[in-house]
C-alpha atoms as a PDB file:
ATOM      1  CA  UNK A   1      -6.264  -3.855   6.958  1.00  0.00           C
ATOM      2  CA  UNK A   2      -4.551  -1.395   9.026  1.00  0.00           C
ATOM      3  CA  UNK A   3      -4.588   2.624   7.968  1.00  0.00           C
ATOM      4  CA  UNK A   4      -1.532   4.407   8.482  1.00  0.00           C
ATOM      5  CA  UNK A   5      -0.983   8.193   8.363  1.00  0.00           C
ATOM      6  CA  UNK A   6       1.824  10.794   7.801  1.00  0.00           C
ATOM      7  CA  UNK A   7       2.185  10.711  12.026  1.00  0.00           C
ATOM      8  CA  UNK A   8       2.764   6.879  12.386  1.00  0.00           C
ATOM      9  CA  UNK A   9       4.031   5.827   8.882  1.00  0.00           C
ATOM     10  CA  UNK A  10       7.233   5.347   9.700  1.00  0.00           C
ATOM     11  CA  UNK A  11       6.563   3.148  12.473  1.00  0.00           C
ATOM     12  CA  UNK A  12       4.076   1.043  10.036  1.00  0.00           C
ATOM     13  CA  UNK A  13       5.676   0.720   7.547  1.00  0.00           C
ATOM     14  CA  UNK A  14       9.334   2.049   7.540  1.00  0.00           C
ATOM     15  CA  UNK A  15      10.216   0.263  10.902  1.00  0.00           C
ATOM     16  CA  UNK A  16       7.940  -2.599  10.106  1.00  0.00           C
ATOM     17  CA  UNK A  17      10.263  -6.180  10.093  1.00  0.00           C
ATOM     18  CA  UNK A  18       8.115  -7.496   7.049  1.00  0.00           C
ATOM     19  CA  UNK A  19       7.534  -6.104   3.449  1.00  0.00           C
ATOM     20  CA  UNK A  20       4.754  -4.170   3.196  1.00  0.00           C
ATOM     21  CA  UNK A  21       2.473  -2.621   0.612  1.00  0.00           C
ATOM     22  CA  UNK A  22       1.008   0.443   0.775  1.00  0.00           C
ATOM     23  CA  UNK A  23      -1.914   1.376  -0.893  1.00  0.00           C
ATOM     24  CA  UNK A  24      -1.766   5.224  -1.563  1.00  0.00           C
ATOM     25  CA  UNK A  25      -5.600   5.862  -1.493  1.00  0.00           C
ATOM     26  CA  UNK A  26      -8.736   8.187  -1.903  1.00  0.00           C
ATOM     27  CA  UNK A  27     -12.406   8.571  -0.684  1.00  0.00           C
ATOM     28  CA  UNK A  28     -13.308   9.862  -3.974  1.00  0.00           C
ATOM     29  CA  UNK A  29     -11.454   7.432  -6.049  1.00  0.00           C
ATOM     30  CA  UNK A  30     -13.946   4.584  -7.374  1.00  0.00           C
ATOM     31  CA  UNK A  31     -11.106   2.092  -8.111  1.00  0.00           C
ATOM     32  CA  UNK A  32      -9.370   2.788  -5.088  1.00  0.00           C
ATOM     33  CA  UNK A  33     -12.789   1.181  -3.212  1.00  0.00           C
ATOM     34  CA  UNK A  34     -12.908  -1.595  -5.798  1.00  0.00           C
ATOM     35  CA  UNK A  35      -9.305  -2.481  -4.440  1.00  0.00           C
ATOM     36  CA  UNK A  36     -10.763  -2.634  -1.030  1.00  0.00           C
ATOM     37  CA  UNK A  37     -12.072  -6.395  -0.702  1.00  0.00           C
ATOM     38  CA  UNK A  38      -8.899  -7.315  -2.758  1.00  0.00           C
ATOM     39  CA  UNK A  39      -6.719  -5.625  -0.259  1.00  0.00           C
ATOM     40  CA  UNK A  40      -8.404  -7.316   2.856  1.00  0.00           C
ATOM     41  CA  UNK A  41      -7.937 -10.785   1.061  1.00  0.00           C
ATOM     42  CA  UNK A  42      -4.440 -10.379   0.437  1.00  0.00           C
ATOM     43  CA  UNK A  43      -4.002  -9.120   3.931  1.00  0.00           C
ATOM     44  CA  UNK A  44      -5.509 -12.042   5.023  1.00  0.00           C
ATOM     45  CA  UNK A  45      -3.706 -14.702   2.927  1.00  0.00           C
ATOM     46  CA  UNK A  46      -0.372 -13.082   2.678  1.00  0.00           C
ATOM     47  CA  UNK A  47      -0.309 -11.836   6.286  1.00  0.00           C
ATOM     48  CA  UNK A  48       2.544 -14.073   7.812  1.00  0.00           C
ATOM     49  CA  UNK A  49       4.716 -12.149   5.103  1.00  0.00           C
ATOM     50  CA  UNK A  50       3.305  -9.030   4.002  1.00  0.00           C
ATOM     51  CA  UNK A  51       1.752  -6.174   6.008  1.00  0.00           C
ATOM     52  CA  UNK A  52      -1.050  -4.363   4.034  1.00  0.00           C
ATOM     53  CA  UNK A  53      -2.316  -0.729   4.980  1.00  0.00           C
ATOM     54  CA  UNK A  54      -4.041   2.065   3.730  1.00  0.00           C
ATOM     55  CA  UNK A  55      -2.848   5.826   3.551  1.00  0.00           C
ATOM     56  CA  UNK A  56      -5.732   8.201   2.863  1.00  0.00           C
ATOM     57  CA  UNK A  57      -3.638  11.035   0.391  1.00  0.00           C
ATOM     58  CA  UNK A  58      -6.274  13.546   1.040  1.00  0.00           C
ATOM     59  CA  UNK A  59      -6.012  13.342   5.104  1.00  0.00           C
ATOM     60  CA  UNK A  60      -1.854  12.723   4.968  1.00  0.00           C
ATOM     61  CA  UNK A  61      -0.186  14.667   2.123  1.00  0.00           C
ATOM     62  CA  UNK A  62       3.457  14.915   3.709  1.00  0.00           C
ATOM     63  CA  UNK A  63       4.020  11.494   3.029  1.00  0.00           C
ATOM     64  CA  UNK A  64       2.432  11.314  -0.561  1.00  0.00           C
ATOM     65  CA  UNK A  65       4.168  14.372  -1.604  1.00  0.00           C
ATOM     66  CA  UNK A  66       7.850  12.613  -0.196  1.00  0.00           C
ATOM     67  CA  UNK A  67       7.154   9.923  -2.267  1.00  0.00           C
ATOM     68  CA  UNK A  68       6.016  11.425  -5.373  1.00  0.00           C
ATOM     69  CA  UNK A  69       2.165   9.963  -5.533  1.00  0.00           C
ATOM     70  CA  UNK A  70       0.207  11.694  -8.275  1.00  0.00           C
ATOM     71  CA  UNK A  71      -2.422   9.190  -8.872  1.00  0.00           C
ATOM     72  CA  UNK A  72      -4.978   6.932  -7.231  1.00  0.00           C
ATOM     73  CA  UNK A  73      -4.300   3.810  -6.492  1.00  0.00           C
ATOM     74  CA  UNK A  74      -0.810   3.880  -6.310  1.00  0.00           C
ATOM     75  CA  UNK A  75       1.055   0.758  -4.787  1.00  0.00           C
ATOM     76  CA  UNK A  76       4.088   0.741  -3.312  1.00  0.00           C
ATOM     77  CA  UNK A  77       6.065  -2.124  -1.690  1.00  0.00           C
ATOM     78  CA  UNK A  78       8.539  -1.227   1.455  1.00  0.00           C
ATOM     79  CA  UNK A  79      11.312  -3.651   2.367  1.00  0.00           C
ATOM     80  CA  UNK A  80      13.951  -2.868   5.450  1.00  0.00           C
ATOM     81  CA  UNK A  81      12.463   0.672   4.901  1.00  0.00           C
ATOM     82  CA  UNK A  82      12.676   1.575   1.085  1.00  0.00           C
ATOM     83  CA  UNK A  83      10.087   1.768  -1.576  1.00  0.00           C
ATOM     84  CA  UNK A  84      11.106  -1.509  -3.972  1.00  0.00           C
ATOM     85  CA  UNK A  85       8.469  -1.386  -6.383  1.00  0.00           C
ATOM     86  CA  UNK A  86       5.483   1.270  -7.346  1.00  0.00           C
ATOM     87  CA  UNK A  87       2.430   0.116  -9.047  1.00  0.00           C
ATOM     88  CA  UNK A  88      -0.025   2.398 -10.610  1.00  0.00           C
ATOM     89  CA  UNK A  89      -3.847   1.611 -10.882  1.00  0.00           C
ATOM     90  CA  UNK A  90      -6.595  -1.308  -9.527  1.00  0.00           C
ATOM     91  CA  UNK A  91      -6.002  -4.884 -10.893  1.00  0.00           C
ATOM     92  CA  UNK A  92      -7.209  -8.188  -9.935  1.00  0.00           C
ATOM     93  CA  UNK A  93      -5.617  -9.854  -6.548  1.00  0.00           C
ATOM     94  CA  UNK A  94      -3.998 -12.263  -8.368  1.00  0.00           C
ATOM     95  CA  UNK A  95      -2.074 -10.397 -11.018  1.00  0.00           C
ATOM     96  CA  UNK A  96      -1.170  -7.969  -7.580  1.00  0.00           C
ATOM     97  CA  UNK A  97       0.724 -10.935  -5.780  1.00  0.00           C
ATOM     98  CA  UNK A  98       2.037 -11.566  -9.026  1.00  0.00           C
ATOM     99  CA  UNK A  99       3.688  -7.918  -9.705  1.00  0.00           C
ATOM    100  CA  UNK A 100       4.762  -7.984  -5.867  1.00  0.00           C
ATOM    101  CA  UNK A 101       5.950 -11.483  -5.562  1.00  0.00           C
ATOM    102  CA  UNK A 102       9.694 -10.899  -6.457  1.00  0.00           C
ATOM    103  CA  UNK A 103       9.742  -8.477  -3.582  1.00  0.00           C
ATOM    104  CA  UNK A 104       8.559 -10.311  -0.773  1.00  0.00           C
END
């Protein structure tokens, strides 16, 4: 799983040609680590259509502050660019693809 920061995120994700989920995250944040292992699964399964990366809110606060990210784990899924769907908290991998599916 790839982490992005305020210096390359628009390359990673706004540029990117597939969706992609980011994963607004936090050192100190105990179910931002749970989502780790399901993160690197779905990045694995899903990665012919969806790009998965990390953004550390800490270490890159332009981008959370431009997109409004007050708590930890926040989800969001980019498509051509724009954020299509925000997702607030850890939850199982399935239930993820299952919130995100309609926007891949």
């Amino acid at each position: 799983m790839t982490e992005v920061t305020d210096a390359d995120f628009s390359a990673q994700v706004i540029d990117s040609e597939l969706p992609v989920l980011v994963e607004f995250t936090a050192d100190w944040c105990p179910p931002c680590r749970q989502m780790g292992p399901v993160l690197t699964a779905l990045a694995a399964e899903e990665g012919d259509r969806l790009k998965v990366v990390q953004l550390n809110v800490d270490a890159n606060p332009t981008t959370t502050n431009h997109y409004k990210v007050l708590s930890m784990p926040t989800f969001m899924v980019f498509r051509a660019g724009e954020p299509v769907k925000a997702m607030v908290g850890a939850r199982p991998k399935r239930r993820l693809l299952a919130e995100i599916e309609d926007a891949l």
